[in-house]
C-alpha atoms as a PDB file:
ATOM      1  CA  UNK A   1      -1.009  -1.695  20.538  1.00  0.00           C
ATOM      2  CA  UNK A   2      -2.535   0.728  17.946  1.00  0.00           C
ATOM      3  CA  UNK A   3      -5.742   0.068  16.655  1.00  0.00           C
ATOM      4  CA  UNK A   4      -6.089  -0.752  13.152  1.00  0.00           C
ATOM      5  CA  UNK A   5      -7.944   0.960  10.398  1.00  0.00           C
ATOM      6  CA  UNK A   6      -8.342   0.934   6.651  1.00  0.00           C
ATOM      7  CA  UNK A   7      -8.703   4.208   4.351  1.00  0.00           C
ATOM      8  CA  UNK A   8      -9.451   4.293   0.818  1.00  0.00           C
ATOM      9  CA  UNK A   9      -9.220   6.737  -2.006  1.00  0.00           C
ATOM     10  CA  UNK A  10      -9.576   6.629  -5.864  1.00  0.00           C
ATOM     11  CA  UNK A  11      -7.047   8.763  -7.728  1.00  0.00           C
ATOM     12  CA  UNK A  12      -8.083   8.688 -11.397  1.00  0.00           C
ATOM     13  CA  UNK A  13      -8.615   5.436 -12.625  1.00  0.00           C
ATOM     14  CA  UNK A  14      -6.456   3.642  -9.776  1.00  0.00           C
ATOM     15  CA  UNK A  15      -8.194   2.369  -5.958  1.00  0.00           C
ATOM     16  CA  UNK A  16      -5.776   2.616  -3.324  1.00  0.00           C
ATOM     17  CA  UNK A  17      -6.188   1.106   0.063  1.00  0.00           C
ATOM     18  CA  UNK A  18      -4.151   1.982   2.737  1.00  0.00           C
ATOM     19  CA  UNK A  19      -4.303   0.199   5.954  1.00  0.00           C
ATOM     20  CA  UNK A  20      -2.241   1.614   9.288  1.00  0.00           C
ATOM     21  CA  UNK A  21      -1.596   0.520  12.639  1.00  0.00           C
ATOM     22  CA  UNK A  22      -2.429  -3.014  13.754  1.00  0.00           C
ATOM     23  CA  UNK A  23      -4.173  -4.832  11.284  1.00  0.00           C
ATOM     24  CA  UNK A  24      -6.343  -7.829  12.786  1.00  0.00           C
ATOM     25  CA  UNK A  25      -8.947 -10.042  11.098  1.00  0.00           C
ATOM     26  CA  UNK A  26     -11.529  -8.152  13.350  1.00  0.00           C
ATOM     27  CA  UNK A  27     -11.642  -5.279  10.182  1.00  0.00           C
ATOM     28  CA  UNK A  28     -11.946  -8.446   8.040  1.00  0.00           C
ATOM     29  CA  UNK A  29     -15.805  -8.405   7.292  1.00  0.00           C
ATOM     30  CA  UNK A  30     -15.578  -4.635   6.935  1.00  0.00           C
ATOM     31  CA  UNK A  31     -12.661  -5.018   4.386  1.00  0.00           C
ATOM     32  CA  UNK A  32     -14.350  -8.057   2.523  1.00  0.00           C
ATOM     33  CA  UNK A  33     -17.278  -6.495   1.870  1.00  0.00           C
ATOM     34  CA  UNK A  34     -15.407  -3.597   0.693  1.00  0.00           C
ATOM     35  CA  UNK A  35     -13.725  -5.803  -1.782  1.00  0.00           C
ATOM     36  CA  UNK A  36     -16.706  -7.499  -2.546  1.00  0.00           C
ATOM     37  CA  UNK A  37     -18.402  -3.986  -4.046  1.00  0.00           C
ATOM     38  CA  UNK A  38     -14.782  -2.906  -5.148  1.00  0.00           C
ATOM     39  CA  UNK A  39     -14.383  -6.072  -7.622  1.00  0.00           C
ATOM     40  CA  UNK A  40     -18.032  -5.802  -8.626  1.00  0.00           C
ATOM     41  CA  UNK A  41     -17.080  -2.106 -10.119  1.00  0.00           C
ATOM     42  CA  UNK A  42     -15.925  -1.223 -13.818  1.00  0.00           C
ATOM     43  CA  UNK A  43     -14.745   2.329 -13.508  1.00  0.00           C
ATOM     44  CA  UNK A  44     -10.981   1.798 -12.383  1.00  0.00           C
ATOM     45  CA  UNK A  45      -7.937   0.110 -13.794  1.00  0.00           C
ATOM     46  CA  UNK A  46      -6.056  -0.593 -10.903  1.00  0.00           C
ATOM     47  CA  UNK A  47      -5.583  -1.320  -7.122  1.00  0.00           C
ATOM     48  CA  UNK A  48      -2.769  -0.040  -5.069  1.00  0.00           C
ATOM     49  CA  UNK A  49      -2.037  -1.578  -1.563  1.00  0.00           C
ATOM     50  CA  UNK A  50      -0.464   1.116   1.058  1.00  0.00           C
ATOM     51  CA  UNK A  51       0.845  -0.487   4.318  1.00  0.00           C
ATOM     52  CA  UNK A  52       3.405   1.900   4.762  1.00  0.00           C
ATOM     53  CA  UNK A  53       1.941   3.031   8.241  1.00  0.00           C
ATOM     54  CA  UNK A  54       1.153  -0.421   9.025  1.00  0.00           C
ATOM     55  CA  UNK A  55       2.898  -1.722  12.204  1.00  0.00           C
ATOM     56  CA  UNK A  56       1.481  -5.155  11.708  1.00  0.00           C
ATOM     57  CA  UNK A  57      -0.842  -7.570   9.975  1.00  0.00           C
ATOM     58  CA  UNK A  58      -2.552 -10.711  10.803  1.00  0.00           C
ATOM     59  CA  UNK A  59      -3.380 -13.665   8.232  1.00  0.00           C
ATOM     60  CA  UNK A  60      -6.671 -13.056   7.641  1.00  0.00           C
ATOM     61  CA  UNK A  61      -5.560  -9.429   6.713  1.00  0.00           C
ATOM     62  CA  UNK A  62      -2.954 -10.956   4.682  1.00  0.00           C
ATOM     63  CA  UNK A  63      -5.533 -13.435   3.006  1.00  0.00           C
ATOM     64  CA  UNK A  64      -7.519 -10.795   2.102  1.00  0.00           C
ATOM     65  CA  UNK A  65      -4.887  -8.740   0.465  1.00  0.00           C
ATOM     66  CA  UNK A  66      -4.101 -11.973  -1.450  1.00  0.00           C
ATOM     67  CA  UNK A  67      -7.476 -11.975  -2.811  1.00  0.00           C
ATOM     68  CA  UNK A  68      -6.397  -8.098  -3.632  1.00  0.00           C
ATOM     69  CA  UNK A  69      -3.468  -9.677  -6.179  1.00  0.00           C
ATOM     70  CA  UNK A  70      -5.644 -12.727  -7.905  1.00  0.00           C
ATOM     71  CA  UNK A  71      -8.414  -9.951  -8.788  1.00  0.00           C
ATOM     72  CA  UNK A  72      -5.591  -7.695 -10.072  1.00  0.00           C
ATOM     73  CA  UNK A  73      -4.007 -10.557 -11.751  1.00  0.00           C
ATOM     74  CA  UNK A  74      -7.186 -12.313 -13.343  1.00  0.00           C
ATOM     75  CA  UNK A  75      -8.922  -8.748 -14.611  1.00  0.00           C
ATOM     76  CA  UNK A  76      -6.216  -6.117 -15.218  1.00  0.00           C
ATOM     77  CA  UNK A  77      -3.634  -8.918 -16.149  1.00  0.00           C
ATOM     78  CA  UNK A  78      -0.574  -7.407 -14.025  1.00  0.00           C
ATOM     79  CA  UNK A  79       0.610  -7.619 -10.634  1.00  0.00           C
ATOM     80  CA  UNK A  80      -0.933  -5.363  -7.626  1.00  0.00           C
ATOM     81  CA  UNK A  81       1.793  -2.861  -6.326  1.00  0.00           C
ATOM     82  CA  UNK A  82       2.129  -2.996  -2.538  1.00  0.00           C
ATOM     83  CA  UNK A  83       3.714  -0.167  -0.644  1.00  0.00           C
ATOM     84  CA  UNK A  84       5.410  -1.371   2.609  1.00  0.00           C
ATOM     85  CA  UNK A  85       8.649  -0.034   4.424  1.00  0.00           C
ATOM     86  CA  UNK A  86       8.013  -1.532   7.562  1.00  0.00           C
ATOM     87  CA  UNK A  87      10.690  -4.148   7.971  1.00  0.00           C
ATOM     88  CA  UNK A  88       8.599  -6.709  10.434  1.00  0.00           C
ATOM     89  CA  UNK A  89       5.672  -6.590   7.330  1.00  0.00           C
ATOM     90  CA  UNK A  90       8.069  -7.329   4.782  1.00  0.00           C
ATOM     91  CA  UNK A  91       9.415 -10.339   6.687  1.00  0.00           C
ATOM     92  CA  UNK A  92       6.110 -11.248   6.968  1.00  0.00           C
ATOM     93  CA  UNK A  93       4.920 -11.049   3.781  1.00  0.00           C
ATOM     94  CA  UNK A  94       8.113 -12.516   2.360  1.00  0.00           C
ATOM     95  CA  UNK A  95       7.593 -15.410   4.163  1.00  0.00           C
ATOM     96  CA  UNK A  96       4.133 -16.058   2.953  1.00  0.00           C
ATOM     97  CA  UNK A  97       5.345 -16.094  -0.560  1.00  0.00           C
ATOM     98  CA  UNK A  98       3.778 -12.362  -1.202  1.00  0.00           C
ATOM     99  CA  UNK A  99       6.591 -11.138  -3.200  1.00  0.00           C
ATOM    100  CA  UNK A 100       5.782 -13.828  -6.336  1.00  0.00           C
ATOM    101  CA  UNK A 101       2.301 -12.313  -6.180  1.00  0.00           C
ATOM    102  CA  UNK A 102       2.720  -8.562  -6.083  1.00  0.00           C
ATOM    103  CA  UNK A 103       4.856  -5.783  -6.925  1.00  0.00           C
ATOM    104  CA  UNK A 104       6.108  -4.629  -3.249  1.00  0.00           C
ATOM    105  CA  UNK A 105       7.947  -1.098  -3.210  1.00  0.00           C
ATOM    106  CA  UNK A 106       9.780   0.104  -0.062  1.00  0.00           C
ATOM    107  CA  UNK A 107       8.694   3.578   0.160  1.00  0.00           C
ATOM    108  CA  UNK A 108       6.212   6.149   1.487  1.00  0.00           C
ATOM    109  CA  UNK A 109       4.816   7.534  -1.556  1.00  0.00           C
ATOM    110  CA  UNK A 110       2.074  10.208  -0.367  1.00  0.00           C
ATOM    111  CA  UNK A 111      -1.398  10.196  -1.246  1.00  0.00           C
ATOM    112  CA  UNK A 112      -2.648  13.524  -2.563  1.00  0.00           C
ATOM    113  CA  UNK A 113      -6.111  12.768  -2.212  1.00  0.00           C
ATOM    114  CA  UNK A 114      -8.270  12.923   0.791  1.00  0.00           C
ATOM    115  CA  UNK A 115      -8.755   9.817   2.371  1.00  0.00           C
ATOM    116  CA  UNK A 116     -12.057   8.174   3.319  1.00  0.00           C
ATOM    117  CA  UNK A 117     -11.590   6.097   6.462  1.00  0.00           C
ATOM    118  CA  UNK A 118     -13.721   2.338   5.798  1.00  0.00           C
ATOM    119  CA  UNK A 119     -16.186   2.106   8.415  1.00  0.00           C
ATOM    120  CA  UNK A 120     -15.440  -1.323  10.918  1.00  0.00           C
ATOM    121  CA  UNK A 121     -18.508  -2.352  12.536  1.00  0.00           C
ATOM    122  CA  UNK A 122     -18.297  -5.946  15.049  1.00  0.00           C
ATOM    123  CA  UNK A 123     -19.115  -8.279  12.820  1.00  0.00           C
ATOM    124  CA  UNK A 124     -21.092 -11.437  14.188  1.00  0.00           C
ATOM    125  CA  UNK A 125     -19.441 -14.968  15.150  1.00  0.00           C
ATOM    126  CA  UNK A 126     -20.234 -16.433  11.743  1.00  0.00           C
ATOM    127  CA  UNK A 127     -19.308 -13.347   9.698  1.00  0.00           C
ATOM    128  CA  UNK A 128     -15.718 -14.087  11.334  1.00  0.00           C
ATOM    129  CA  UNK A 129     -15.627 -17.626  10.992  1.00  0.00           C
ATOM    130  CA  UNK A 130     -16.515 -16.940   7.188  1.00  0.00           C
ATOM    131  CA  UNK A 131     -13.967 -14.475   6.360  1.00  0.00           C
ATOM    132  CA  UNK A 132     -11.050 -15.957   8.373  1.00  0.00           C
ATOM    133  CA  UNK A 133     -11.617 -19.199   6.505  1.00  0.00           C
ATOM    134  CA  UNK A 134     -11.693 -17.321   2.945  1.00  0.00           C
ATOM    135  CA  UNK A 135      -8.831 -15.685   3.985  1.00  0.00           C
ATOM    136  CA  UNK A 136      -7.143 -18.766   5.403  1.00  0.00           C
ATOM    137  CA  UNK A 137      -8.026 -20.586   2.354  1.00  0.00           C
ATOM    138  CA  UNK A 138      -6.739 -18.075  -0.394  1.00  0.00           C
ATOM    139  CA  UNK A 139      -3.610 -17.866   1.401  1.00  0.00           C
ATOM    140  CA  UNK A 140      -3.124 -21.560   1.242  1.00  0.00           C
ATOM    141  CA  UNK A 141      -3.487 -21.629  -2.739  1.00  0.00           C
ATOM    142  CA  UNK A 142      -0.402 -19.697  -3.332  1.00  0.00           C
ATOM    143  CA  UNK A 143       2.339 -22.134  -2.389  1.00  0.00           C
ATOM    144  CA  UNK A 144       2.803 -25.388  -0.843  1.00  0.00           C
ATOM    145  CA  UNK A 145       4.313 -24.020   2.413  1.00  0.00           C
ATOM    146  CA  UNK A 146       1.564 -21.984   3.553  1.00  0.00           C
ATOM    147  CA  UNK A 147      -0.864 -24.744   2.712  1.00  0.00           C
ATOM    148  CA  UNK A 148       1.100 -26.915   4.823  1.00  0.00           C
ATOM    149  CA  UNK A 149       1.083 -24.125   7.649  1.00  0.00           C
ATOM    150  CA  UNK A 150      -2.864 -22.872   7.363  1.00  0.00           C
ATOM    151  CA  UNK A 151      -3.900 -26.747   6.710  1.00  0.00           C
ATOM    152  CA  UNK A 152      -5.299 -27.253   9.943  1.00  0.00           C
ATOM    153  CA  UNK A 153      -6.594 -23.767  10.201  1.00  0.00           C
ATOM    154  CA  UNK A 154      -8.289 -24.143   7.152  1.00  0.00           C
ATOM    155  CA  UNK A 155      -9.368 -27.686   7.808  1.00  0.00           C
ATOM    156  CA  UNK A 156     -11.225 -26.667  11.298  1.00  0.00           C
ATOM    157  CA  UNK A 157     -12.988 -23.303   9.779  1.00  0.00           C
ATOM    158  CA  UNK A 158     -14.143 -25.325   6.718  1.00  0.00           C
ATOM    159  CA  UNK A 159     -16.117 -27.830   9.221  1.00  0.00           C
ATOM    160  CA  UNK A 160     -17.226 -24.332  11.002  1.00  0.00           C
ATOM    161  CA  UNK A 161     -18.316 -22.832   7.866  1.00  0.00           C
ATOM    162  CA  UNK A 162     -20.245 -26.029   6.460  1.00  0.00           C
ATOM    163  CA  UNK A 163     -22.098 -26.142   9.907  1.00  0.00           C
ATOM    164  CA  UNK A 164     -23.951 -23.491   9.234  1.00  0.00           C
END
Protein backbone atom coordinates (compact mmCIF):
# COMPACT_ATOMS: atom_id res chain seq x y z
CA UNK A 1 0.00 0.00 0.00
CA UNK A 2 1.35 3.49 -0.96
CA UNK A 3 1.41 6.04 1.46
CA UNK A 4 -0.72 8.93 1.02
CA UNK A 5 0.10 12.55 0.64
CA UNK A 6 -1.47 15.85 -0.27
CA UNK A 7 0.28 18.70 -2.50
CA UNK A 8 -0.97 22.03 -3.13
CA UNK A 9 -0.35 24.82 -5.54
CA UNK A 10 -2.06 28.17 -6.48
CA UNK A 11 -2.09 28.92 -10.20
CA UNK A 12 -3.44 32.47 -10.57
CA UNK A 13 -6.44 33.00 -8.82
CA UNK A 14 -7.40 29.13 -8.60
CA UNK A 15 -6.07 26.56 -5.31
CA UNK A 16 -5.56 23.20 -6.46
CA UNK A 17 -5.10 20.25 -4.21
CA UNK A 18 -3.92 17.20 -5.39
CA UNK A 19 -3.86 14.20 -3.25
CA UNK A 20 -1.96 10.71 -4.52
CA UNK A 21 -1.56 7.36 -3.33
CA UNK A 22 -3.63 6.04 -0.43
CA UNK A 23 -5.58 8.55 1.09
CA UNK A 24 -6.54 7.72 4.88
CA UNK A 25 -8.15 9.93 7.53
CA UNK A 26 -4.65 9.82 9.27
CA UNK A 27 -3.71 13.17 6.78
CA UNK A 28 -7.14 14.37 8.00
CA UNK A 29 -6.03 16.96 10.74
CA UNK A 30 -3.22 18.02 8.43
CA UNK A 31 -5.75 18.55 5.52
CA UNK A 32 -8.44 20.25 7.85
CA UNK A 33 -6.40 22.65 9.08
CA UNK A 34 -5.26 23.34 5.68
CA UNK A 35 -8.79 24.02 4.74
CA UNK A 36 -9.42 25.78 7.71
CA UNK A 37 -6.63 28.70 6.66
CA UNK A 38 -7.58 28.02 2.90
CA UNK A 39 -11.41 29.13 3.47
CA UNK A 40 -10.31 31.89 5.83
CA UNK A 41 -8.33 33.50 2.63
CA UNK A 42 -9.72 36.18 0.04
CA UNK A 43 -7.12 36.14 -2.68
CA UNK A 44 -8.42 33.17 -4.95
CA UNK A 45 -11.55 32.39 -6.89
CA UNK A 46 -11.50 28.87 -7.02
CA UNK A 47 -10.55 25.33 -5.76
CA UNK A 48 -9.61 22.49 -7.95
CA UNK A 49 -9.54 18.86 -6.55
CA UNK A 50 -6.74 16.51 -8.35
CA UNK A 51 -7.05 12.77 -7.43
CA UNK A 52 -5.84 11.65 -10.56
CA UNK A 53 -2.81 9.78 -8.87
CA UNK A 54 -4.97 8.73 -6.16
CA UNK A 55 -5.23 4.91 -5.77
CA UNK A 56 -7.72 5.24 -3.00
CA UNK A 57 -9.62 7.30 -0.47
CA UNK A 58 -11.17 6.76 2.81
CA UNK A 59 -14.44 8.63 4.19
CA UNK A 60 -13.00 10.94 6.23
CA UNK A 61 -10.88 11.98 3.12
CA UNK A 62 -14.00 11.98 1.24
CA UNK A 63 -15.83 14.11 4.02
CA UNK A 64 -13.36 16.48 3.85
CA UNK A 65 -13.40 16.97 0.17
CA UNK A 66 -17.18 17.41 0.65
CA UNK A 67 -16.56 20.26 2.83
CA UNK A 68 -14.18 21.29 -0.35
CA UNK A 69 -17.69 21.54 -2.62
CA UNK A 70 -20.15 23.37 0.13
CA UNK A 71 -17.28 26.15 0.51
CA UNK A 72 -17.06 26.30 -3.31
CA UNK A 73 -20.73 26.22 -3.57
CA UNK A 74 -21.72 28.75 -0.68
CA UNK A 75 -18.76 31.52 -1.65
CA UNK A 76 -17.88 31.25 -5.37
CA UNK A 77 -21.53 30.06 -6.19
CA UNK A 78 -20.46 27.09 -8.68
CA UNK A 79 -19.53 23.62 -8.37
CA UNK A 80 -15.77 22.44 -7.38
CA UNK A 81 -14.14 20.55 -10.41
CA UNK A 82 -12.66 17.21 -9.35
CA UNK A 83 -10.08 15.49 -11.47
CA UNK A 84 -10.21 11.65 -11.08
CA UNK A 85 -9.49 8.81 -13.72
CA UNK A 86 -9.05 6.19 -11.39
CA UNK A 87 -11.97 3.88 -11.94
CA UNK A 88 -12.17 2.31 -8.13
CA UNK A 89 -12.41 6.40 -6.94
CA UNK A 90 -15.04 7.12 -9.25
CA UNK A 91 -17.12 4.16 -8.06
CA UNK A 92 -16.52 5.40 -4.91
CA UNK A 93 -17.37 8.69 -5.14
CA UNK A 94 -20.37 7.90 -7.31
CA UNK A 95 -21.72 6.00 -4.76
CA UNK A 96 -21.52 8.62 -2.12
CA UNK A 97 -23.59 10.90 -4.20
CA UNK A 98 -20.27 13.09 -5.19
CA UNK A 99 -21.21 13.60 -8.69
CA UNK A 100 -24.52 15.99 -7.66
CA UNK A 101 -21.95 17.98 -5.71
CA UNK A 102 -19.01 18.56 -8.00
CA UNK A 103 -17.91 18.81 -11.43
CA UNK A 104 -15.77 15.40 -11.81
CA UNK A 105 -13.55 15.24 -15.12
CA UNK A 106 -11.82 11.98 -16.15
CA UNK A 107 -8.50 13.16 -17.08
CA UNK A 108 -4.90 13.92 -16.09
CA UNK A 109 -4.64 17.47 -16.75
CA UNK A 110 -0.92 18.51 -15.65
CA UNK A 111 -0.06 21.00 -13.23
CA UNK A 112 2.51 23.50 -14.47
CA UNK A 113 3.32 24.80 -11.26
CA UNK A 114 5.59 23.45 -8.67
CA UNK A 115 3.96 21.67 -6.11
CA UNK A 116 4.27 22.19 -2.35
CA UNK A 117 3.83 18.86 -0.57
CA UNK A 118 1.26 19.63 2.88
CA UNK A 119 3.16 18.66 5.79
CA UNK A 120 1.23 15.41 7.86
CA UNK A 121 2.25 15.40 11.33
CA UNK A 122 0.39 12.38 13.92
CA UNK A 123 -2.22 14.10 15.07
CA UNK A 124 -3.44 13.24 18.75
CA UNK A 125 -6.48 10.78 19.66
CA UNK A 126 -8.92 13.67 19.94
CA UNK A 127 -7.68 15.61 16.90
CA UNK A 128 -8.85 12.25 15.04
CA UNK A 129 -11.92 11.67 16.75
CA UNK A 130 -12.76 15.43 15.82
CA UNK A 131 -12.06 15.39 12.24
CA UNK A 132 -13.42 11.89 11.43
CA UNK A 133 -16.70 12.98 12.99
CA UNK A 134 -16.76 16.40 10.87
CA UNK A 135 -16.00 14.46 8.11
CA UNK A 136 -18.48 11.71 8.91
CA UNK A 137 -21.02 14.26 9.57
CA UNK A 138 -20.70 16.46 6.32
CA UNK A 139 -20.86 13.43 4.36
CA UNK A 140 -24.11 12.46 5.90
CA UNK A 141 -25.84 15.92 4.91
CA UNK A 142 -25.67 15.29 1.28
CA UNK A 143 -28.22 12.55 0.76
CA UNK A 144 -30.34 10.27 2.65
CA UNK A 145 -28.31 7.12 1.82
CA UNK A 146 -25.13 8.05 3.24
CA UNK A 147 -26.86 9.35 6.33
CA UNK A 148 -28.39 6.10 6.66
CA UNK A 149 -24.84 4.41 6.11
CA UNK A 150 -22.50 6.95 8.42
CA UNK A 151 -25.57 7.12 11.08
CA UNK A 152 -24.00 5.04 13.51
CA UNK A 153 -20.58 6.29 12.74
CA UNK A 154 -21.64 9.60 13.25
CA UNK A 155 -23.83 8.78 16.20
CA UNK A 156 -20.74 7.07 18.25
CA UNK A 157 -18.05 10.01 17.33
CA UNK A 158 -20.66 12.67 18.30
CA UNK A 159 -20.83 11.02 22.00
CA UNK A 160 -16.78 10.92 21.58
CA UNK A 161 -16.58 14.42 20.59
CA UNK A 162 -19.11 15.83 23.34
CA UNK A 163 -16.96 13.89 25.98
CA UNK A 164 -14.43 16.01 25.78
Amino acid sequence: METGAAFYVRQGDIYILKLVGDVRYTMGCALGDFLNDLFARADYNDIVVDLTEAHSIDSTSLGLLARIANFNRERFHHKTTLLSSNVDVNQVLDNLGFYEIFNIRDTGETISATLRQLAIHDPTKDELTRIVYEAHRTLSELNPQNREAFKCVVENLRAKVNER
